[in-house]
PDB file of N, CA and C in Angstrom:
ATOM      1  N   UNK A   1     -34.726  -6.799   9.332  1.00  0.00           N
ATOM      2  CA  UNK A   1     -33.342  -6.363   9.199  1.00  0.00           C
ATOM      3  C   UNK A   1     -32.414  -7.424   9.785  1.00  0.00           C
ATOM      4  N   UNK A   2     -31.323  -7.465   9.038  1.00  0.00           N
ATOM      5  CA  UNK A   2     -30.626  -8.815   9.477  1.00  0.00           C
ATOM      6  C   UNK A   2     -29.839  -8.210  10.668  1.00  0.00           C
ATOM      7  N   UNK A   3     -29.330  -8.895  11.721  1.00  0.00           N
ATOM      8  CA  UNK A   3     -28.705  -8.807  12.718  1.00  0.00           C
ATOM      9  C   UNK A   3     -27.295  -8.190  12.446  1.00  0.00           C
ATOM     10  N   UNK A   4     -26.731  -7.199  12.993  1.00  0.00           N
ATOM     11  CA  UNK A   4     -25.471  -6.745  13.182  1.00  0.00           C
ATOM     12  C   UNK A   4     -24.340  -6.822  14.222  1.00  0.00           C
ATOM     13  N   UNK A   5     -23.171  -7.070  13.521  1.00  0.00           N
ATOM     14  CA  UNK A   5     -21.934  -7.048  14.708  1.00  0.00           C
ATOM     15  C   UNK A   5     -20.990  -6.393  14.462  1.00  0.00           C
ATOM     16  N   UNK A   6     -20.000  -5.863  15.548  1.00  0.00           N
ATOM     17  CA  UNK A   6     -19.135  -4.946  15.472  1.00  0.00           C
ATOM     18  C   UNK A   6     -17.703  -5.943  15.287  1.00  0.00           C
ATOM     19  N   UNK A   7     -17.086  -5.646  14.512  1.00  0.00           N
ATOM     20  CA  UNK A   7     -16.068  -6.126  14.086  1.00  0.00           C
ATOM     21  C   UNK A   7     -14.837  -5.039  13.936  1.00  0.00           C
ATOM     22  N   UNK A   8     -13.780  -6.058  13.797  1.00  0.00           N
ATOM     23  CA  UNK A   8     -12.434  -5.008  13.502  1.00  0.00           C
ATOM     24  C   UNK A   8     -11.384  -5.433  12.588  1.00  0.00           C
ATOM     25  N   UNK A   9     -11.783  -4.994  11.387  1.00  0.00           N
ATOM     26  CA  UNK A   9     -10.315  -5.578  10.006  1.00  0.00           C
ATOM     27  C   UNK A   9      -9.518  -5.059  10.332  1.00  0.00           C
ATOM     28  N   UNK A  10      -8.232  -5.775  10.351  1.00  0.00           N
ATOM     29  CA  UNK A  10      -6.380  -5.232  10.312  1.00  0.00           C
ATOM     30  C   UNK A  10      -6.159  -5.345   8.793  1.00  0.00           C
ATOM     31  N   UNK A  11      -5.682  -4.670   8.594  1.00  0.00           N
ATOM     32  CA  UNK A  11      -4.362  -4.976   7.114  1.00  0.00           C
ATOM     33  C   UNK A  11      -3.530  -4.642   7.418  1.00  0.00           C
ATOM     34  N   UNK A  12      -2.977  -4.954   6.471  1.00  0.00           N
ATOM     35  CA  UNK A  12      -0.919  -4.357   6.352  1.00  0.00           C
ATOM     36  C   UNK A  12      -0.644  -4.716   4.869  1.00  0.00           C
ATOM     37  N   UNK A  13      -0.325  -3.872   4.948  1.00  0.00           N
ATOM     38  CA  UNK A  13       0.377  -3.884   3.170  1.00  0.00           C
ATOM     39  C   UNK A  13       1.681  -3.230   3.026  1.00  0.00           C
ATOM     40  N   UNK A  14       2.559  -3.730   2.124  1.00  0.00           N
ATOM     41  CA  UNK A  14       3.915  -2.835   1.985  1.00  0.00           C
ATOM     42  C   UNK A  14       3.697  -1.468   1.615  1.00  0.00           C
ATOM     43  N   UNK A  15       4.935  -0.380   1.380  1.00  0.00           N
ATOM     44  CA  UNK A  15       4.934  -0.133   1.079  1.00  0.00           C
ATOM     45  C   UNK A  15       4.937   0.282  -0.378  1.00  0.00           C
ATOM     46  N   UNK A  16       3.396  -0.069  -0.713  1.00  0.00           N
ATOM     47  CA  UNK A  16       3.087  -0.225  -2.508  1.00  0.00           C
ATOM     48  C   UNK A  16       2.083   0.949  -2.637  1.00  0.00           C
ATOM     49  N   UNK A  17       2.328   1.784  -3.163  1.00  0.00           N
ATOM     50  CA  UNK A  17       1.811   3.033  -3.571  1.00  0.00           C
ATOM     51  C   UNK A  17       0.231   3.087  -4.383  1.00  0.00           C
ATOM     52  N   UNK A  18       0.170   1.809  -5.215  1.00  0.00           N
ATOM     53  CA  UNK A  18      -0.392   1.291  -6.550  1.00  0.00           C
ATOM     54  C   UNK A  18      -1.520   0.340  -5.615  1.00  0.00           C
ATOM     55  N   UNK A  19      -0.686  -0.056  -4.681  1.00  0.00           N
ATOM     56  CA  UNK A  19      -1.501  -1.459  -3.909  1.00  0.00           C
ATOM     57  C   UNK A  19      -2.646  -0.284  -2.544  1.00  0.00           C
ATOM     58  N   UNK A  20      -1.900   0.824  -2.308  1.00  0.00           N
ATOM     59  CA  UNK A  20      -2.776   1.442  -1.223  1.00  0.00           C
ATOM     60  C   UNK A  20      -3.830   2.168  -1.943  1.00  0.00           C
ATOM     61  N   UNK A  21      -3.598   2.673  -2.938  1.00  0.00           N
ATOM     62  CA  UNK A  21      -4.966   3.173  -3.879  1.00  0.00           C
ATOM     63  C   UNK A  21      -5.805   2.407  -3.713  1.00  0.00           C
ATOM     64  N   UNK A  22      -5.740   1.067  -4.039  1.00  0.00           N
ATOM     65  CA  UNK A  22      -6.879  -0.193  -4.194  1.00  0.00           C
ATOM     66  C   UNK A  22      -7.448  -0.501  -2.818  1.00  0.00           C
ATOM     67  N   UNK A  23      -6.652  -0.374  -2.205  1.00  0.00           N
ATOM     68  CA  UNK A  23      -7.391  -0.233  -0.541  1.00  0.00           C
ATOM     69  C   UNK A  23      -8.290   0.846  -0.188  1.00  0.00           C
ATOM     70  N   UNK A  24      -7.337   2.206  -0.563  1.00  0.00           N
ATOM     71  CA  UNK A  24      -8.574   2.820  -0.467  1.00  0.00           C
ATOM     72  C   UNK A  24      -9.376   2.916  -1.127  1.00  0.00           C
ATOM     73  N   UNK A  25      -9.428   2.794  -2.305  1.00  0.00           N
ATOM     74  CA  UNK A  25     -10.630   2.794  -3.341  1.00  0.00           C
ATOM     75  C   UNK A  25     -12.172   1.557  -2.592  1.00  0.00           C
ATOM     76  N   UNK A  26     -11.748   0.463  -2.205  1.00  0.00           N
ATOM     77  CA  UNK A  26     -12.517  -0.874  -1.884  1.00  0.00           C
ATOM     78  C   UNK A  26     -12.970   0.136   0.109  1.00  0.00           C
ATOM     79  N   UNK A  27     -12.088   0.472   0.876  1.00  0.00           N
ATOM     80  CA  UNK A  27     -12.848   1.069   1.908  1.00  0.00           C
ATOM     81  C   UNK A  27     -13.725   2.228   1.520  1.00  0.00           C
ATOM     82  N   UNK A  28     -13.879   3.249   0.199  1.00  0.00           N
ATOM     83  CA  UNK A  28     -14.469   4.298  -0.144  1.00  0.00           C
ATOM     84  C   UNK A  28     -15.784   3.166  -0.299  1.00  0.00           C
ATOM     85  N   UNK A  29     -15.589   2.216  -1.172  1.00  0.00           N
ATOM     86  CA  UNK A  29     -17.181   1.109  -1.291  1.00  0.00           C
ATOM     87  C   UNK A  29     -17.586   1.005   0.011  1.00  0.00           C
ATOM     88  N   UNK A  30     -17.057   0.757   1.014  1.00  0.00           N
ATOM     89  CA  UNK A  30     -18.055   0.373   1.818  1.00  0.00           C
ATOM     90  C   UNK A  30     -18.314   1.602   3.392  1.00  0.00           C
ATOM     91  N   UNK A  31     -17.803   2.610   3.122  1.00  0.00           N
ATOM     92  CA  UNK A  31     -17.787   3.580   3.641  1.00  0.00           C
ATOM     93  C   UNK A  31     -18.731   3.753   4.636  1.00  0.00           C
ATOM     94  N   UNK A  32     -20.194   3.155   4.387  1.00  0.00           N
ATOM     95  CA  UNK A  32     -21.278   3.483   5.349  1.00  0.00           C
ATOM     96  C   UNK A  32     -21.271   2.456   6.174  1.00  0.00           C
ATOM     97  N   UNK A  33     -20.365   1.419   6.331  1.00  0.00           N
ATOM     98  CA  UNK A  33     -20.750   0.626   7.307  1.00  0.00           C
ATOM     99  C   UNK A  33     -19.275   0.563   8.323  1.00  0.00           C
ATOM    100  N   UNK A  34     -18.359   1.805   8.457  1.00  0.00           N
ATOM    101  CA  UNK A  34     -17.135   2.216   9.169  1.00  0.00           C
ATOM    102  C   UNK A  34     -17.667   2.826  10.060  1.00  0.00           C
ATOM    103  N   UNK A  35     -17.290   2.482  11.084  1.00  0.00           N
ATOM    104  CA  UNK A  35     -17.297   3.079  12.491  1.00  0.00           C
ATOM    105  C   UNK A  35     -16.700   3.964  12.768  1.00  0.00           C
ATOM    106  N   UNK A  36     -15.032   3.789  12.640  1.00  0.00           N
ATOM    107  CA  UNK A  36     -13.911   3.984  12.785  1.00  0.00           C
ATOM    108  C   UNK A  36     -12.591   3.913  12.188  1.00  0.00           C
ATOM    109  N   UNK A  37     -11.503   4.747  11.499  1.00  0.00           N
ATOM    110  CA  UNK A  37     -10.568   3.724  11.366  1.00  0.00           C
ATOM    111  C   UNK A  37      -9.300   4.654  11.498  1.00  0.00           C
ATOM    112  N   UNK A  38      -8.280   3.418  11.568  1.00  0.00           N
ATOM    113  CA  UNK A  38      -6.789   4.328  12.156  1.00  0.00           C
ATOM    114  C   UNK A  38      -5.903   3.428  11.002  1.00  0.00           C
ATOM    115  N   UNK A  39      -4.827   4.440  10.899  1.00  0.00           N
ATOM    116  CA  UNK A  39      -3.345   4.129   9.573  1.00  0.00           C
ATOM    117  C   UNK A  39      -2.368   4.301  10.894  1.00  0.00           C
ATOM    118  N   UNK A  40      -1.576   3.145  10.455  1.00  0.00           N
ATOM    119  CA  UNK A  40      -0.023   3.881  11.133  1.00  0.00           C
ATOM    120  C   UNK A  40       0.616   3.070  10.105  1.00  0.00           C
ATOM    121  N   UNK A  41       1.900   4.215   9.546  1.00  0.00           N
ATOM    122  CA  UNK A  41       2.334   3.603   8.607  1.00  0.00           C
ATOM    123  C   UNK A  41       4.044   3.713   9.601  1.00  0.00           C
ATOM    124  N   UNK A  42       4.822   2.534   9.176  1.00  0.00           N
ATOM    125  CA  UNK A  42       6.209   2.123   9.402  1.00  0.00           C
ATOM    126  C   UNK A  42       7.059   2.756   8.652  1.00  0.00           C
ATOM    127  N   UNK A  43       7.503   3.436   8.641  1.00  0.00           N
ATOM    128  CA  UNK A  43       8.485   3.762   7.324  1.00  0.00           C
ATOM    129  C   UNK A  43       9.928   2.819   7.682  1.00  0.00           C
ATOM    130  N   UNK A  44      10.582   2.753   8.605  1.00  0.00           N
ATOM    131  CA  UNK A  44      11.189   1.721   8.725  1.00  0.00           C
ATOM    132  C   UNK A  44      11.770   0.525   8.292  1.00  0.00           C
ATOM    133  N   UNK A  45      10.257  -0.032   8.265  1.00  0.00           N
ATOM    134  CA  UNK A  45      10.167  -1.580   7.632  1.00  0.00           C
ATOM    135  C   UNK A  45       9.303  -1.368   6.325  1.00  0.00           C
ATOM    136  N   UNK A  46       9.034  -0.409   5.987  1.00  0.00           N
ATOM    137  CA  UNK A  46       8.221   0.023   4.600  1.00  0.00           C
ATOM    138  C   UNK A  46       6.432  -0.579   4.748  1.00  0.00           C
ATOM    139  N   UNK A  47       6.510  -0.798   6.246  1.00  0.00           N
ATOM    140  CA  UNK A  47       4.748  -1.640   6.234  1.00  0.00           C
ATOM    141  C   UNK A  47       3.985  -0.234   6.719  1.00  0.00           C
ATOM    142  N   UNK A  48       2.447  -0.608   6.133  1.00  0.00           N
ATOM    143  CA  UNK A  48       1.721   0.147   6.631  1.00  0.00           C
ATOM    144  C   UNK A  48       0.739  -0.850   7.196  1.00  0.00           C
ATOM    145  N   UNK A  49       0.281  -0.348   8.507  1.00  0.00           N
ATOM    146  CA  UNK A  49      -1.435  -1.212   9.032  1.00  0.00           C
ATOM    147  C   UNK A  49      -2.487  -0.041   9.122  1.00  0.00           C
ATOM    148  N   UNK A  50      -3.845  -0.635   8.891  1.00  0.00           N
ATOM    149  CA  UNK A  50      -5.006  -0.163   9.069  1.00  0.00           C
ATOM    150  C   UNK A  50      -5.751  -1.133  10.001  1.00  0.00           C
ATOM    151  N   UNK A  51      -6.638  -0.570  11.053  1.00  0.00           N
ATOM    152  CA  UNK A  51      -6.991  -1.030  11.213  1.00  0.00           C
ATOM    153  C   UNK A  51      -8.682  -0.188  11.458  1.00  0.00           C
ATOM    154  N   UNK A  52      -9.621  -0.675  10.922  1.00  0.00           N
ATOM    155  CA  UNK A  52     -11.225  -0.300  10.435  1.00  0.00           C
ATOM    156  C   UNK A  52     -12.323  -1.416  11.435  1.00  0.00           C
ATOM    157  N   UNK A  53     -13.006  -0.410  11.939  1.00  0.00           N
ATOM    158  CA  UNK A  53     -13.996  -0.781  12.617  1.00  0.00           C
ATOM    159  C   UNK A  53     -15.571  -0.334  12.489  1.00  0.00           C
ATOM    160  N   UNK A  54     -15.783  -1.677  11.526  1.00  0.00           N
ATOM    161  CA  UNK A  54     -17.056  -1.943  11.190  1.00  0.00           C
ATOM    162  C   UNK A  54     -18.198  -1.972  11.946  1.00  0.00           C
ATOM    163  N   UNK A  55     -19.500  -2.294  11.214  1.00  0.00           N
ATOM    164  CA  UNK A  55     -21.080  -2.431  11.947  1.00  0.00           C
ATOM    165  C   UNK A  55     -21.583  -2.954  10.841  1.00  0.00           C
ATOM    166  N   UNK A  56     -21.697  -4.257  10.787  1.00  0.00           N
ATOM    167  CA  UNK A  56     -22.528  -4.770   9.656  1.00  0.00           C
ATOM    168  C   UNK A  56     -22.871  -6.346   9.911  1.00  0.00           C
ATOM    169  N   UNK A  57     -23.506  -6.540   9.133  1.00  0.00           N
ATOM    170  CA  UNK A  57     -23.765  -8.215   9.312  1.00  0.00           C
ATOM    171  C   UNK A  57     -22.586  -9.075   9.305  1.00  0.00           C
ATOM    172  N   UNK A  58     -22.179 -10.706  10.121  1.00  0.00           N
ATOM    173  CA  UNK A  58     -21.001 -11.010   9.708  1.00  0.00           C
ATOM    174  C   UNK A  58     -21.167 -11.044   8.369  1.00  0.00           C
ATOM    175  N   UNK A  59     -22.022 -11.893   7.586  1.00  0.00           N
ATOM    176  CA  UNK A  59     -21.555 -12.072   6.094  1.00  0.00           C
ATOM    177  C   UNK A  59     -21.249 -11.072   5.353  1.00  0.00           C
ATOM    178  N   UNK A  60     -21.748  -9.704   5.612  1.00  0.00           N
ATOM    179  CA  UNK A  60     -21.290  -8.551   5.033  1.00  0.00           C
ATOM    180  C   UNK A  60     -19.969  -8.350   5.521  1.00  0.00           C
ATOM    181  N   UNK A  61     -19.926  -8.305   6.558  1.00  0.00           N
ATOM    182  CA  UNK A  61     -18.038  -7.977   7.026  1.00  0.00           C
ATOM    183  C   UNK A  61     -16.944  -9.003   6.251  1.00  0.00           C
ATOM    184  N   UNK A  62     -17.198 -10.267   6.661  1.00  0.00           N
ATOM    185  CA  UNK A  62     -16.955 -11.589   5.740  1.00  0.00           C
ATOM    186  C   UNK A  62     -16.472 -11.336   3.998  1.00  0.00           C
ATOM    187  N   UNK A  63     -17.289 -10.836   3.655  1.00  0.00           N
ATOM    188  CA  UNK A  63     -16.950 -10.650   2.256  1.00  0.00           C
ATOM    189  C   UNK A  63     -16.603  -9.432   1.871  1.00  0.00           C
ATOM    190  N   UNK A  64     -16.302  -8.602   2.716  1.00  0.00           N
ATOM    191  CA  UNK A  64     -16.014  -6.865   2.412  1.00  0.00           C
ATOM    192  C   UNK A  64     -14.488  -7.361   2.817  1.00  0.00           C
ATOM    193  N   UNK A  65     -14.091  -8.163   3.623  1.00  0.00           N
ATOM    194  CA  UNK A  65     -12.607  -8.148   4.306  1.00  0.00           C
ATOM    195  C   UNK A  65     -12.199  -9.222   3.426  1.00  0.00           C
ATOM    196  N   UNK A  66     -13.053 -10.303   2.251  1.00  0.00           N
ATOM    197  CA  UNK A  66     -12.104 -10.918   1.685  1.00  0.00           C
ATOM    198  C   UNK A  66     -12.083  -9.894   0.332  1.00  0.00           C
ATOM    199  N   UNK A  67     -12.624  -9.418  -0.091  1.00  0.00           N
ATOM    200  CA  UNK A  67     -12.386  -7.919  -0.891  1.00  0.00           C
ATOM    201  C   UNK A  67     -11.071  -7.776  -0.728  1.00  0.00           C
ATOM    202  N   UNK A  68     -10.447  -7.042   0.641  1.00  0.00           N
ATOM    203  CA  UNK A  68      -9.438  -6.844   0.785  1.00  0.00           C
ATOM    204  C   UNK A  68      -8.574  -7.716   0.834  1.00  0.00           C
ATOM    205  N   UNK A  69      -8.846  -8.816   0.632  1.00  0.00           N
ATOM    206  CA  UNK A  69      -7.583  -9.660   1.435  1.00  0.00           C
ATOM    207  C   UNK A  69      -7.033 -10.248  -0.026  1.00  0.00           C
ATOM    208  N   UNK A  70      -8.314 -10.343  -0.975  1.00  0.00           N
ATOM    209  CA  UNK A  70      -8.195 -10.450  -2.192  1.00  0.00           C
ATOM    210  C   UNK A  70      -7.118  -9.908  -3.548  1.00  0.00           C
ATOM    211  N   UNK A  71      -5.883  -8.929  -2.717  1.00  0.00           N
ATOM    212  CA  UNK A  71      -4.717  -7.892  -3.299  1.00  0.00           C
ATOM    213  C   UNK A  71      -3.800  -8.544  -2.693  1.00  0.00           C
ATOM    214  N   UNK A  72      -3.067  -8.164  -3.842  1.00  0.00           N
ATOM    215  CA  UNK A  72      -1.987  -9.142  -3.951  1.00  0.00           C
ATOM    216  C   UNK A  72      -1.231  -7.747  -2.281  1.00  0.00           C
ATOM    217  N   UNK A  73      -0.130  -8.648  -2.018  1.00  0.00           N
ATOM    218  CA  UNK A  73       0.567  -7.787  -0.885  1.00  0.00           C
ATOM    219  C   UNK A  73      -0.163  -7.505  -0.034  1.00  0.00           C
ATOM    220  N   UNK A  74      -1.324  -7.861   0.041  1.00  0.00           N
ATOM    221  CA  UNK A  74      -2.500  -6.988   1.253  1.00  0.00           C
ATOM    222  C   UNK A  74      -2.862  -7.889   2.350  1.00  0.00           C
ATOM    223  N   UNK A  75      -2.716  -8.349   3.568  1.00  0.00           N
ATOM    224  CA  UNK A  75      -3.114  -9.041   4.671  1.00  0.00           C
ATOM    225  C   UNK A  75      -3.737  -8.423   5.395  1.00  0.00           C
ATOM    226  N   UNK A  76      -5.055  -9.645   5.329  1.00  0.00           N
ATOM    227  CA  UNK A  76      -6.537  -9.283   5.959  1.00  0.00           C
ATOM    228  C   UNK A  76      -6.826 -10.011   7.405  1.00  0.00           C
ATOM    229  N   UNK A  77      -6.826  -9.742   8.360  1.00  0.00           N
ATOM    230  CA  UNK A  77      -8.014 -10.813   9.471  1.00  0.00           C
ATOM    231  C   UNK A  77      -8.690  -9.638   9.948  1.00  0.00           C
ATOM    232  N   UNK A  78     -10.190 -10.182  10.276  1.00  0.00           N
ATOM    233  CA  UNK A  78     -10.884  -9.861  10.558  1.00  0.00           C
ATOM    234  C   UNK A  78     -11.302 -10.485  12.253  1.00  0.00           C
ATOM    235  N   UNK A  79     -11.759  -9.567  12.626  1.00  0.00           N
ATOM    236  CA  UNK A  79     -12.878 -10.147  14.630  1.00  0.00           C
ATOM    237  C   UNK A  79     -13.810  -9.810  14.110  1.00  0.00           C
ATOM    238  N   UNK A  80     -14.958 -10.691  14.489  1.00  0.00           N
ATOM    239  CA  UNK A  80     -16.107 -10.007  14.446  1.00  0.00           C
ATOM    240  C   UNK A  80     -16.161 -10.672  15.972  1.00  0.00           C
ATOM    241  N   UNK A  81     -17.065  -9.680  16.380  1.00  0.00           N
ATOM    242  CA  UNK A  81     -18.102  -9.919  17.831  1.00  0.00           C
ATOM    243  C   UNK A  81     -18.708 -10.688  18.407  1.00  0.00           C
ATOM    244  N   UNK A  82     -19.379 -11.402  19.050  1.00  0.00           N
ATOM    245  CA  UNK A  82     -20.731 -12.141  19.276  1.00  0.00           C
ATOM    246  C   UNK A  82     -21.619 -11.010  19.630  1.00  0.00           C
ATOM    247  N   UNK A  83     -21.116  -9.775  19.802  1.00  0.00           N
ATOM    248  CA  UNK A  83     -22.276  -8.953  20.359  1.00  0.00           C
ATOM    249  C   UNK A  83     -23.052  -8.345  18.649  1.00  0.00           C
ATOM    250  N   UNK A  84     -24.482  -8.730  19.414  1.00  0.00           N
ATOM    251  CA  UNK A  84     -25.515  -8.496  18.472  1.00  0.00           C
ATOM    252  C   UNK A  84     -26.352  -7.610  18.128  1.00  0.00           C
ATOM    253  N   UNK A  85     -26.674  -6.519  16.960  1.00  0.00           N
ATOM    254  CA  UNK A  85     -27.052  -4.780  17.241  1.00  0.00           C
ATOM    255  C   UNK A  85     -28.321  -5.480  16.489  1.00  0.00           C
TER     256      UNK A  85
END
């Protein structure tokens, strides 16, 4: 089994109605490897952030967060850990 780390994706995306479907649709894919995750949305400034806390290999986290980062309006960084499961 390949080695695992705990990581933590941020996004933020505007307020795009069309654009948060696709977010959630891409976190419903990877659903089994969420720890955790929290929304606070701005109404304010029309931003919303997520921020999702993973358990998976980096290269799996790696390419699940450029998934996301991959939408248009959608800003991705990712932490991953050095700690090793």
């Amino acid at each position: 089994m390949e080695t695992q780390r705990i990581a933590v994706i941020g996004i933020v995306l505007r307020d795009n109605p069309a654009q948060a479907i696709k977010v959630q649709q891409i976190l419903s894919q990877f659903a089994s490897i969420i720890v955790g995750r929290m929304g606070v949305p701005d109404r304010a400034s029309g931003i919303n952030t997520i921020g999702v806390i993973v358990k998976a290999s980096a290269q799996d986290i790696s390419a699940r967060a450029g998934k996301l980062g991959r939408l248009d309006e959608v800003y991705v960084k990712s932490a991953v850990t050095s700690i090793e499961i």
